[in-house]
Protein backbone atom coordinates (compact mmCIF):
# COMPACT_ATOMS: atom_id res chain seq x y z
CA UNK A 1 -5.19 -31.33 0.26
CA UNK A 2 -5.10 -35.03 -0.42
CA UNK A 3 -1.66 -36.87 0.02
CA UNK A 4 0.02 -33.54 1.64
CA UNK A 5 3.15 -34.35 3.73
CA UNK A 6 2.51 -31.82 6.13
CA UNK A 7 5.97 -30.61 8.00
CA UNK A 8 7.81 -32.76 5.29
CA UNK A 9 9.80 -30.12 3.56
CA UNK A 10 11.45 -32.44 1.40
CA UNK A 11 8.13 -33.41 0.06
CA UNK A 12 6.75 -31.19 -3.14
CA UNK A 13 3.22 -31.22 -1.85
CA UNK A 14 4.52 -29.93 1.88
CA UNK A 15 1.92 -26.78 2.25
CA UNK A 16 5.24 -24.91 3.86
CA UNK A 17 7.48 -25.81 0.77
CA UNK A 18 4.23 -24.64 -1.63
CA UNK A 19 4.11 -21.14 0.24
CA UNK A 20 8.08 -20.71 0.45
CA UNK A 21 8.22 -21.13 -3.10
CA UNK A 22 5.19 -18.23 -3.87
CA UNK A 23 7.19 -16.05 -1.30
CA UNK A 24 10.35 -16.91 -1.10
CA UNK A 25 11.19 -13.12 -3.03
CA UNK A 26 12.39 -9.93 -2.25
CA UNK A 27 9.66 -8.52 -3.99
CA UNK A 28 6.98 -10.64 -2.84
CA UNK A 29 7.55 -9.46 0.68
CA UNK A 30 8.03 -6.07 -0.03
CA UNK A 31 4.77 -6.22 -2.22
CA UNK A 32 2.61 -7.38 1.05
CA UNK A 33 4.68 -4.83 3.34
CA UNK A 34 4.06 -1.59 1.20
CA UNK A 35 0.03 -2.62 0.85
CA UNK A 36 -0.18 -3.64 4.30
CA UNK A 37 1.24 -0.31 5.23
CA UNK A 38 -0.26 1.91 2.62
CA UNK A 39 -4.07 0.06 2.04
CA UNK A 40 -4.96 0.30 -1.33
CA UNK A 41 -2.38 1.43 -3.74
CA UNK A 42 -2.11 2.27 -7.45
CA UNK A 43 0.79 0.39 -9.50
CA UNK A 44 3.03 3.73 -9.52
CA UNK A 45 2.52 4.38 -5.75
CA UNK A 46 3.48 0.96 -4.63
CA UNK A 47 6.49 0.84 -7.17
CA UNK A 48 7.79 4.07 -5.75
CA UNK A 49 7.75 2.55 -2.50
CA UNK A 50 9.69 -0.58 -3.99
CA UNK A 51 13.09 0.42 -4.39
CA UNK A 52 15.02 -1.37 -7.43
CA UNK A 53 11.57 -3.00 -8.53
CA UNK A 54 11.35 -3.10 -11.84
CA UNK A 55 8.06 -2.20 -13.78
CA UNK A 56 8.09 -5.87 -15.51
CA UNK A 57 9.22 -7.67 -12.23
CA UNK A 58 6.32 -5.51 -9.74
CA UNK A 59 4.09 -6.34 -12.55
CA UNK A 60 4.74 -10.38 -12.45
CA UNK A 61 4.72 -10.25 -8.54
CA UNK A 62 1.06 -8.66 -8.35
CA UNK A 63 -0.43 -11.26 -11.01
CA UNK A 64 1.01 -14.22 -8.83
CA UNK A 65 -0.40 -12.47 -5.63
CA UNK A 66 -3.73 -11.88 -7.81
CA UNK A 67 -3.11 -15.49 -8.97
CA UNK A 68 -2.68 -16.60 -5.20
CA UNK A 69 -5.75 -14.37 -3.70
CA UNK A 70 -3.38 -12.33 -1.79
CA UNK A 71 -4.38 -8.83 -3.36
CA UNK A 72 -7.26 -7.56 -5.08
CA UNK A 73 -6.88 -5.72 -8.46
CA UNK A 74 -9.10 -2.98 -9.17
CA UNK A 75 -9.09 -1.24 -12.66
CA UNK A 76 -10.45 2.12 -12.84
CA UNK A 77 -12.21 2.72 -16.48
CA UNK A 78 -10.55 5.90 -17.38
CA UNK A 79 -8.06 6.56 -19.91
CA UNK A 80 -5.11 5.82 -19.26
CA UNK A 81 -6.98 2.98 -16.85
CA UNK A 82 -5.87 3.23 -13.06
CA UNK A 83 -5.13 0.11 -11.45
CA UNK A 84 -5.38 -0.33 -7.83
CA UNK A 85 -4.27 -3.22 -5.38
CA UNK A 86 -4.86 -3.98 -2.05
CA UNK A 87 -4.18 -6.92 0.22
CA UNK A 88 -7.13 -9.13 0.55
CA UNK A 89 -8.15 -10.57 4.01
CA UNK A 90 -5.95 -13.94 3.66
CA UNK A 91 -2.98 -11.83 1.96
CA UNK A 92 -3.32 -9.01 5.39
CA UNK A 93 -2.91 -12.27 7.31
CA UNK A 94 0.61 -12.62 6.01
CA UNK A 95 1.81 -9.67 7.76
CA UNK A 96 2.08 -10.94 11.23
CA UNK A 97 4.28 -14.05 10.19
CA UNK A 98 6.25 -11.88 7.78
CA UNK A 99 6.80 -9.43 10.12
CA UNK A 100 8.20 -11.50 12.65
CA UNK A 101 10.53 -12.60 9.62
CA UNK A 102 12.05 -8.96 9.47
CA UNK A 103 12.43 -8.84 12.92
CA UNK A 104 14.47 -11.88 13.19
CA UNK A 105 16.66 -10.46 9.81
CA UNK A 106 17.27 -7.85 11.96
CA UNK A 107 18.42 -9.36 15.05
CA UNK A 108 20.60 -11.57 13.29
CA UNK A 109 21.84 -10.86 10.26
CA UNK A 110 24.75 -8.67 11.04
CA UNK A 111 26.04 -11.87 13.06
CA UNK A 112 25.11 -14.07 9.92
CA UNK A 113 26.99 -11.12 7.35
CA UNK A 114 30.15 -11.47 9.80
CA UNK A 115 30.23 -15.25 9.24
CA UNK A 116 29.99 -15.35 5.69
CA UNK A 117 33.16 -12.42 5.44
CA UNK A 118 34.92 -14.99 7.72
CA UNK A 119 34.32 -17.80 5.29
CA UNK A 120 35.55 -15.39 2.86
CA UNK A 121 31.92 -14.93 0.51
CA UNK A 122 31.30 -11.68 1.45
């Protein structure tokens, strides 16, 4: 990528600042958590195993993983049409890093919650 500032988050064309901003969400995480864990998946299945997810809001974070080559859509030609999504091979990649992600939340953010109620914001 030509004129990157690589490890220059205050720079728009930072490759880490890019990526944080495609999956900076809730749902975005969740998205590559449920396929990762449950292969391919139709649009009900993985919004039952969204919690809160709206349809409109699942449906915006597949086409920008779609968008991003993170999951594969597959429509099924029946009537009504089944979609179907699965993480491709750069979206499975995303697990490790994201899972080390949870497992810092985890670790820490009880600590972090008691700070903020401290500070009074929570």
């Amino acid at each position: 990528m030509t004129g990157s500032r690589r490890g220059d988050l205050f720079s728009p064309a930072c490759p880490t600042r890019r990526l944080l901003d495609r999956l900076g969400t809730k749902w975005t995480s969740m998205a590559v958590k449920s396929l990762s864990d449950g292969g391919e998946l139709r649009f009900t299945e993985l919004r039952r195993r969204m919690p809160g997810v709206s349809q409109k809001m699942l449906s915006t974070t597949l086409q920008t993983l779609v968008a991003d080559g993170l999951v594969a859509r597959r429509v099924e030609d029946t009537v009504p049409p089944r979609v179907h999504y699965r993480l491709t091979e750069l979206g499975a990649s995303l697990e490790v890093p994201l899972s080390a992600l949870r497992e810092w939340a985890e670790q820490h953010m009880a600590r972090i919650d008691d700070h903020r109620r401290r500070a009074g914001l929570g």
